[in-house]
C-alpha atoms as a PDB file:
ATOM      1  CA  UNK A   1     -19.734 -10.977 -12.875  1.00  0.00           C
ATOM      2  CA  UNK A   2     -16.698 -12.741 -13.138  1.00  0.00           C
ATOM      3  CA  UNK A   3     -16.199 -16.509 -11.883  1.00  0.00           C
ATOM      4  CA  UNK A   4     -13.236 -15.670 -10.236  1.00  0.00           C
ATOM      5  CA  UNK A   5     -14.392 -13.623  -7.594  1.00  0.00           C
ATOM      6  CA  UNK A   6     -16.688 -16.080  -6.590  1.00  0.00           C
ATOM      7  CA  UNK A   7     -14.451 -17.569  -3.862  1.00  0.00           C
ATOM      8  CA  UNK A   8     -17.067 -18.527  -1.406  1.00  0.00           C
ATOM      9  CA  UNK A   9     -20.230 -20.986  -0.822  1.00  0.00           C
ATOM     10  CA  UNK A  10     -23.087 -20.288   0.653  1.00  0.00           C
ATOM     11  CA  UNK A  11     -26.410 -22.245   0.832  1.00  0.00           C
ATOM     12  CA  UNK A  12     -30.062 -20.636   0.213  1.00  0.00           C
ATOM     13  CA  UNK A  13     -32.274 -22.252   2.767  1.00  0.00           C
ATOM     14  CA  UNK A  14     -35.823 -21.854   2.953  1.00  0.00           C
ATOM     15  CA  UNK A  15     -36.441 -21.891   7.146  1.00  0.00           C
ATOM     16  CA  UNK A  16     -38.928 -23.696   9.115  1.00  0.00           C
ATOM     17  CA  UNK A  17     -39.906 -24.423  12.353  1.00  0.00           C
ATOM     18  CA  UNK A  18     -39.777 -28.225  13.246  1.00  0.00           C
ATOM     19  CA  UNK A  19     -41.055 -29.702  16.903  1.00  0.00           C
ATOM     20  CA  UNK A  20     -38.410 -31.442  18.837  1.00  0.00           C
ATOM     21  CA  UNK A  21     -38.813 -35.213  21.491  1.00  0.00           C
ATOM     22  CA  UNK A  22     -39.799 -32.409  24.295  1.00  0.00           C
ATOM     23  CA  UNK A  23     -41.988 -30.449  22.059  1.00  0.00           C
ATOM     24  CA  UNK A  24     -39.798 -27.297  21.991  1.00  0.00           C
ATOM     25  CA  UNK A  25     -40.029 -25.325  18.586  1.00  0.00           C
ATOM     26  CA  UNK A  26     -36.579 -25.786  16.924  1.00  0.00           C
ATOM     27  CA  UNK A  27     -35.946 -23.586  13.642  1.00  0.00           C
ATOM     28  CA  UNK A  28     -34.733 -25.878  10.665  1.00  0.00           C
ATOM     29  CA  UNK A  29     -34.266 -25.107   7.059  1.00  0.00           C
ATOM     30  CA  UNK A  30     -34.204 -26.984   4.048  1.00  0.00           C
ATOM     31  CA  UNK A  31     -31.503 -26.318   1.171  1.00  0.00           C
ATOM     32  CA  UNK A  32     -32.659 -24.829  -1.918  1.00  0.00           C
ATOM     33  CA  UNK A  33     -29.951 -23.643  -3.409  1.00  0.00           C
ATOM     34  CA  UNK A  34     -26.006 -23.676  -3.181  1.00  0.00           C
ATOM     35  CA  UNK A  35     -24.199 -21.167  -4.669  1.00  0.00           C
ATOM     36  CA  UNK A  36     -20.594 -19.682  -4.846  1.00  0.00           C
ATOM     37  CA  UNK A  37     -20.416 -16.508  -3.917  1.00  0.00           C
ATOM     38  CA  UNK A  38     -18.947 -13.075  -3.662  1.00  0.00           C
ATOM     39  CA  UNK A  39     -19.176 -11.319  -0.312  1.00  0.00           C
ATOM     40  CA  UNK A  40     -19.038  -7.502  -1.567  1.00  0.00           C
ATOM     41  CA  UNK A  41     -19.117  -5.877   1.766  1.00  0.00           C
ATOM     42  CA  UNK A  42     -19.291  -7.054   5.679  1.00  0.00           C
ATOM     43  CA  UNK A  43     -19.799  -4.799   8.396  1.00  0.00           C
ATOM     44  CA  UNK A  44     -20.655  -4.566  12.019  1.00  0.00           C
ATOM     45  CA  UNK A  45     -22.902  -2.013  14.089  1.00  0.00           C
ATOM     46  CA  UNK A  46     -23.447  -1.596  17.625  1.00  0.00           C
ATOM     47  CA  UNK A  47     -26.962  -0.285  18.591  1.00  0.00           C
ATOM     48  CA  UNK A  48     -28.077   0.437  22.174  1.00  0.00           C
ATOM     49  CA  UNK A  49     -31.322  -0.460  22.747  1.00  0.00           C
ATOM     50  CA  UNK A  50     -33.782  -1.543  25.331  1.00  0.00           C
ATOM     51  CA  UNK A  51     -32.517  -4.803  25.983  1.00  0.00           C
ATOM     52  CA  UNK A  52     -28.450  -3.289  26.133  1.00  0.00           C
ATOM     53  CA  UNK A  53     -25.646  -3.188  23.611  1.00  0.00           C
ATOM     54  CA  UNK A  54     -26.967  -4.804  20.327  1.00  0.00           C
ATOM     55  CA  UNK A  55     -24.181  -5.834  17.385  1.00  0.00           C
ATOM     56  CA  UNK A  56     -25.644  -6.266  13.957  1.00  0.00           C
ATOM     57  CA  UNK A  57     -23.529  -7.958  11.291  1.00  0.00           C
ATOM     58  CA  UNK A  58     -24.460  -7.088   7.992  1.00  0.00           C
ATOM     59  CA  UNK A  59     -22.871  -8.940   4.664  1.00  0.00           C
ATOM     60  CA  UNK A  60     -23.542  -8.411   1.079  1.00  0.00           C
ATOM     61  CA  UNK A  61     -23.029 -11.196  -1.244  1.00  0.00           C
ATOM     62  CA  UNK A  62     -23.122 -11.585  -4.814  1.00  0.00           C
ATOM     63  CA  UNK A  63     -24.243 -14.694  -6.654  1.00  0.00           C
ATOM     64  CA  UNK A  64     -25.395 -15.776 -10.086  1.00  0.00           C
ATOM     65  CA  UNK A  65     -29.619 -15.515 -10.182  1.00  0.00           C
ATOM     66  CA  UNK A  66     -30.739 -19.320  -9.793  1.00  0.00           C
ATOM     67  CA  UNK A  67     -33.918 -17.853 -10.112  1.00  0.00           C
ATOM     68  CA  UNK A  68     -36.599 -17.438  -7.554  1.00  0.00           C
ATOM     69  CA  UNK A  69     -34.892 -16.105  -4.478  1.00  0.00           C
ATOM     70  CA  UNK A  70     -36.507 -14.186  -2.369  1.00  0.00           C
ATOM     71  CA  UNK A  71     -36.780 -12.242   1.570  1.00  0.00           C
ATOM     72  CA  UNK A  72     -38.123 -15.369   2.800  1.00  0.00           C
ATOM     73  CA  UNK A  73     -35.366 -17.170   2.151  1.00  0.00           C
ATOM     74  CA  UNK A  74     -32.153 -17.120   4.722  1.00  0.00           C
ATOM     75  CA  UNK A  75     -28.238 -17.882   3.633  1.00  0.00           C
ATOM     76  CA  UNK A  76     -25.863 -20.137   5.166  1.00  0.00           C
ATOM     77  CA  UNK A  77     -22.537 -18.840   5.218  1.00  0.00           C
ATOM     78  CA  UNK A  78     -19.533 -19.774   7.467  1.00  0.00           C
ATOM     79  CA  UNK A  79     -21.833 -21.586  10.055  1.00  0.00           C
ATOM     80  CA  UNK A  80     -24.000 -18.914  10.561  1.00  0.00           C
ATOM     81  CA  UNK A  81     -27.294 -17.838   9.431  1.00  0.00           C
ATOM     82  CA  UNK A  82     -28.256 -14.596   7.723  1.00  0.00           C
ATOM     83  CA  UNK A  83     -31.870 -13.450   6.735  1.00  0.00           C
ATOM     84  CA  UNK A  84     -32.173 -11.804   3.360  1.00  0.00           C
ATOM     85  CA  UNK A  85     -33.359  -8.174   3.530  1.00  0.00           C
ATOM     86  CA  UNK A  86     -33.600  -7.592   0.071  1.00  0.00           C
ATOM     87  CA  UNK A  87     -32.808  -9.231  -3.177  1.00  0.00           C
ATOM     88  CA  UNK A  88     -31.469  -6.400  -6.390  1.00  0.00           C
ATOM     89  CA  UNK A  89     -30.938  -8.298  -9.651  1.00  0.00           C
ATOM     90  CA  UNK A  90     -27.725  -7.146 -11.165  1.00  0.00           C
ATOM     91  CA  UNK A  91     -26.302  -7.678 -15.369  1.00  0.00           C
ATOM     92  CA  UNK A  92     -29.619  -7.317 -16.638  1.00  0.00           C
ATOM     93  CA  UNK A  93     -30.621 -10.626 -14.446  1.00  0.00           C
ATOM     94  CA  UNK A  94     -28.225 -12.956 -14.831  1.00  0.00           C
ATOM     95  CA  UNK A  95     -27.194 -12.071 -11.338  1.00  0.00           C
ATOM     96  CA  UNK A  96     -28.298 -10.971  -7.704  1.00  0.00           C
ATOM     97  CA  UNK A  97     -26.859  -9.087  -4.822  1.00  0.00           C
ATOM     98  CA  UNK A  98     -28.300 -10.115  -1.728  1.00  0.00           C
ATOM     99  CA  UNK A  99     -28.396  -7.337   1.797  1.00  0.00           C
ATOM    100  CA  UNK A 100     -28.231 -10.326   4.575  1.00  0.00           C
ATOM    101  CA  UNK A 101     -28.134  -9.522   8.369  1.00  0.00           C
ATOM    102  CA  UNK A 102     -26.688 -11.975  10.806  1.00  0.00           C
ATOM    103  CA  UNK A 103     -29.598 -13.814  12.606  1.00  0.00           C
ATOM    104  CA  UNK A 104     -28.695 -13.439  16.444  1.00  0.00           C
ATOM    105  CA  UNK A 105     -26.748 -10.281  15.497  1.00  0.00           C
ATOM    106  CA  UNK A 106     -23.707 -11.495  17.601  1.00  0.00           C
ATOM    107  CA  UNK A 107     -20.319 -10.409  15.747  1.00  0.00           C
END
C-alpha cells in the first residue's frame, strides 16, 4: 500500500441512537478512527423493488488496519454515511479493504 494513493479521509464511526428535546430517535455516531484513504472502486445500481426505483451506491476503500474494525462500524466520507459490509485484511494485515454501501442509498 503506498502512501500516495491515499488521497482521501474518511472517519470510522461507531453509530448510535441518541433521543432528541421531542423524544424522536436521532442516529449519532461517535469517531473512532480517522483514516486516509484510498477509494478503489465506486459504483451505482438501480434496483426496482416494492417501494419503486431503489439506487444503491457502493464504494470500496482502502486504509491502513488501525486495528479492530469491524461490520458494526459505519464510514464517513464526503458528508455521507456508508455501513461496512465486510472488512478483508490485505499485505498480510497491515492493511484493510472495506465493501461500504451508502446509507439512504440515494446517488
Amino acid at each position: 500500500m503506498k502512501s500516495g494513493k491515499l488521497r482521501h479521509h474518511i472517519q470510522i464511526e461507531d453509530p448510535s441512537v441518541a433521543v432528541d428535546d421531542y423524544g424522536t430517535p436521532v442516529e449519532t455516531g461517535a469517531v473512532v478512527y480517522t483514516l486516509r484513504a484510498e477509494v478503489i472502486q465506486q459504483t451505482a445500481q438501480e434496483y426496482v423493488r416494492d417501494r419503486g426505483d431503489v439506487t444503491e451506491v457502493t464504494v470500496a476503500f482502502r486504509v491502513r488496519n488501525p486495528g479492530g474494525v469491524t461490520t458494526s462500524h459505519r464510514v464517513r466520507f464526503d458528508g455521507a454515511a456508508y455501513d461496512i459490509r465486510q472488512v478483508v485484511p490485505i499485505e498480510n494485515g497491515r492493511g484493510l479493504e472495506l465493501q461500504t454501501v451508502k446509507i439512504g442509498g440515494d446517488a
